[in-house]
Protein backbone atom coordinates (compact mmCIF):
# COMPACT_ATOMS: atom_id res chain seq x y z
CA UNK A 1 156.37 20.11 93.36
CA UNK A 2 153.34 18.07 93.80
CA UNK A 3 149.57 19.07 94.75
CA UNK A 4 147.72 22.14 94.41
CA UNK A 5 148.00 25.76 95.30
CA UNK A 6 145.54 26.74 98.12
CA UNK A 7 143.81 29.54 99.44
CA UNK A 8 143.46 29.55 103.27
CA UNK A 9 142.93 31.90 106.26
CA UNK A 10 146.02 33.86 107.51
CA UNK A 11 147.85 32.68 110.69
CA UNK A 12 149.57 34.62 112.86
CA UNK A 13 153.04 33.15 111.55
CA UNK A 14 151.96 34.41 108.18
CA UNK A 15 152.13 38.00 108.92
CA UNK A 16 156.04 38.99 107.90
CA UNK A 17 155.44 37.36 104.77
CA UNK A 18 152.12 39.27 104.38
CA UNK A 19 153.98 42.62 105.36
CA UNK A 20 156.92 41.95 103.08
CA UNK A 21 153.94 41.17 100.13
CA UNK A 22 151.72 44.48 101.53
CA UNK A 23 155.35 46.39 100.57
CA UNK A 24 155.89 44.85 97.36
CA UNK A 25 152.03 46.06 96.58
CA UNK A 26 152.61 49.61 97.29
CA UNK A 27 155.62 49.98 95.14
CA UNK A 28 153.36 48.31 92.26
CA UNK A 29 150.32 50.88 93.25
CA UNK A 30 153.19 53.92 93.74
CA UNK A 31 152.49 54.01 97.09
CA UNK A 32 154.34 54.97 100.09
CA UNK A 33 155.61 51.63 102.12
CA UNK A 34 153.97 50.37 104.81
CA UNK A 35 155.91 51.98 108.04
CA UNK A 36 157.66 49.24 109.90
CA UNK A 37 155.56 46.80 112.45
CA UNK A 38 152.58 46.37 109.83
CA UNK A 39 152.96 42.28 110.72
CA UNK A 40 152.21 44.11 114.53
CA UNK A 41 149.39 46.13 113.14
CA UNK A 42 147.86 43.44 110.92
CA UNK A 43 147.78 40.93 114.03
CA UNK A 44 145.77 43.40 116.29
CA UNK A 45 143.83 43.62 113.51
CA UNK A 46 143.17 40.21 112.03
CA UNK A 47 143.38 38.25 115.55
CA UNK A 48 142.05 40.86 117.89
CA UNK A 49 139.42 39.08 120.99
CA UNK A 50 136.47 39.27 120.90
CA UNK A 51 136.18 40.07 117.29
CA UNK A 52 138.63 40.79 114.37
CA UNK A 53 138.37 43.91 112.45
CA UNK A 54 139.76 42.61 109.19
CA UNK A 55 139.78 39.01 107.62
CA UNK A 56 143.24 37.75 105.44
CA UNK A 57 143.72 35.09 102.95
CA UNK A 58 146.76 33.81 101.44
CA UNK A 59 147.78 32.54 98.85
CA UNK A 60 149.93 29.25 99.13
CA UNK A 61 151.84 26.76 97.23
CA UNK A 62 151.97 23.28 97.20
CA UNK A 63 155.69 23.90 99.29
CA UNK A 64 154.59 25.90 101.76
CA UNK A 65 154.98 29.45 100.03
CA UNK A 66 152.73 32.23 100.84
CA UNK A 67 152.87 34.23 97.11
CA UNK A 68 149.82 36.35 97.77
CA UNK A 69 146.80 37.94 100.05
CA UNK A 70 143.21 39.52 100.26
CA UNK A 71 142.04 41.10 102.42
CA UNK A 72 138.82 42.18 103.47
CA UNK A 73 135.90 43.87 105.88
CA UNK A 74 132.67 44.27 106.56
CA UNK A 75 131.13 48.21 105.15
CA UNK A 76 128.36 49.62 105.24
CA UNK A 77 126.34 51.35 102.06
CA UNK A 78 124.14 54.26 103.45
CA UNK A 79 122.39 54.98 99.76
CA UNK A 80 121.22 51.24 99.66
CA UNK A 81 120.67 51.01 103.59
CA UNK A 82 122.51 46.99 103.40
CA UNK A 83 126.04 46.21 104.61
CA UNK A 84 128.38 45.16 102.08
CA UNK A 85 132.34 43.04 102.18
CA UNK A 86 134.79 45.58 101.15
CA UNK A 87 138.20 43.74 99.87
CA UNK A 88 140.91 46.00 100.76
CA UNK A 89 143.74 44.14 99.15
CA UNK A 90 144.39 41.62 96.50
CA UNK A 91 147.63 41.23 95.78
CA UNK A 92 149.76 38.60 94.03
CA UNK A 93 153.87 38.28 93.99
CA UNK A 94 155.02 38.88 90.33
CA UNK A 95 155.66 35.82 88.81
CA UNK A 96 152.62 34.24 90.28
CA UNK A 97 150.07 36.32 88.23
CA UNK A 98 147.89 34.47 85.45
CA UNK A 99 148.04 31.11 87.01
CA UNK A 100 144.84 31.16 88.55
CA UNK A 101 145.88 32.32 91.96
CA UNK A 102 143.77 35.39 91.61
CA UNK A 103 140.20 34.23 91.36
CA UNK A 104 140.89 31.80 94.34
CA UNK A 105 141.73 34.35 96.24
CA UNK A 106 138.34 36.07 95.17
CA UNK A 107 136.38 33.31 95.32
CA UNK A 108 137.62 32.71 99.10
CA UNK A 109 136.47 36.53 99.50
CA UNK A 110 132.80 35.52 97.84
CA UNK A 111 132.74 32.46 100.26
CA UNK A 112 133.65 35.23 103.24
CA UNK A 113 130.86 36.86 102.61
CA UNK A 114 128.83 34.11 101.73
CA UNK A 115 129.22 33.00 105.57
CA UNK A 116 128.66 37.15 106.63
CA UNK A 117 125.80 36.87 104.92
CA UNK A 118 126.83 39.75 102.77
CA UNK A 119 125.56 39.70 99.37
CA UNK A 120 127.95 41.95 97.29
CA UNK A 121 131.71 42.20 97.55
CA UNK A 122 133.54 45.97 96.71
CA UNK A 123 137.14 46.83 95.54
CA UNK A 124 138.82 49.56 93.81
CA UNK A 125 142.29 49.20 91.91
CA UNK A 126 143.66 52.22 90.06
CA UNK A 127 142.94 53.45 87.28
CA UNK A 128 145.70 52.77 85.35
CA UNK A 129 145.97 49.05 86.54
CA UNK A 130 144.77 47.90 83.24
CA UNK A 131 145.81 44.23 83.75
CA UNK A 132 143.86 44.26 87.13
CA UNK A 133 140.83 45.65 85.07
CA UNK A 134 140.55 43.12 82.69
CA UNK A 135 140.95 40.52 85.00
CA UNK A 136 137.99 41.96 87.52
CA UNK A 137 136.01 42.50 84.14
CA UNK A 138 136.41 38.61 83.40
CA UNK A 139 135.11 37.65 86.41
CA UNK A 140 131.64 39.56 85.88
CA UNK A 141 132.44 42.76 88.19
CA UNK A 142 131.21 45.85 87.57
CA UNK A 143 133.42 48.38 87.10
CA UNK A 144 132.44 52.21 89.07
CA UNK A 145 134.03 55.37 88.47
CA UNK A 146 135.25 57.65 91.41
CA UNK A 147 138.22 59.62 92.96
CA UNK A 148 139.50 58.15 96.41
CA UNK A 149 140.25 60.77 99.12
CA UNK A 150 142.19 60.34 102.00
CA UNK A 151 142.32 62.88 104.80
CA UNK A 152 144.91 62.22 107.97
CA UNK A 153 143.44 63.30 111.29
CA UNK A 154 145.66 65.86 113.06
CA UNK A 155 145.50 65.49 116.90
């Protein structure tokens, strides 16, 4: 295989691999699956007129192979009145972890906010992703403890 891994914007043929790599990342989190139709979900999301709601990178090999994601969206920080990109996602197929992969895909997230004109980027992993720590911690991020809630809306 010849050339260079790159990081580029998601297309809309990218999606089933991006739902089959959102899957594998819940089982690593311990997470329910993603129901099925997320590839659906994810392009009324990411490719909705006039304006998406979410922005997706992958990850790809020099032979076409899409190995990993971000993803990411604009939030807002009421304490520090500013808005803010929140990454969502970063996720990476086992087997491609520790080959550099990761901080392109982060640096394509700093260079999505860079054009939002954002000035800080937010994530969370869990706690006990200690691999995912130390690689955040080498890139310079600050790490911030708190619990994550979620709350389903009943009609």
């Amino acid at each position: 295989m010849t050339g260079d891994p790159l990081v580029r914007p998601a297309e809309p043929a990218d999606l089933p691999r991006v739902a089959e790599l959102a899957a594998q990342h819940a089982r690593y989190e311990r997470a329910a699956p993603p129901a099925a139709g997320l590839d659906g979900r994810l392009a009324a999301l990411l490719f909705a007129t006039p304006a998406p709601r979410l922005s997706c990178l992958v990850a790809q090999l020099p032979d076409g192979e899409v190995v990993g994601y971000a993803t990411c969206e604009p939030a807002v920080s009421t304490w520090e009145g500013r808005a803010y990109l929140h990454m969502d996602c970063l996720f990476l197929a086992p087997g491609h972890r520790g080959l550099g992969l990761g901080a392109l895909l982060v640096e394509a997230v700093l260079a999505e906010a860079r054009r939002l004109g954002l000035t800080e980027v937010q994530w969370q992993t869990p706690v006990w992703n200690e691999r995912a720590a130390r690689f955040y911690d080498r890139l310079g991020a600050r790490a911030q403890e708190k619990l994550r809630y979620s709350l389903p809306v009943v009609p």
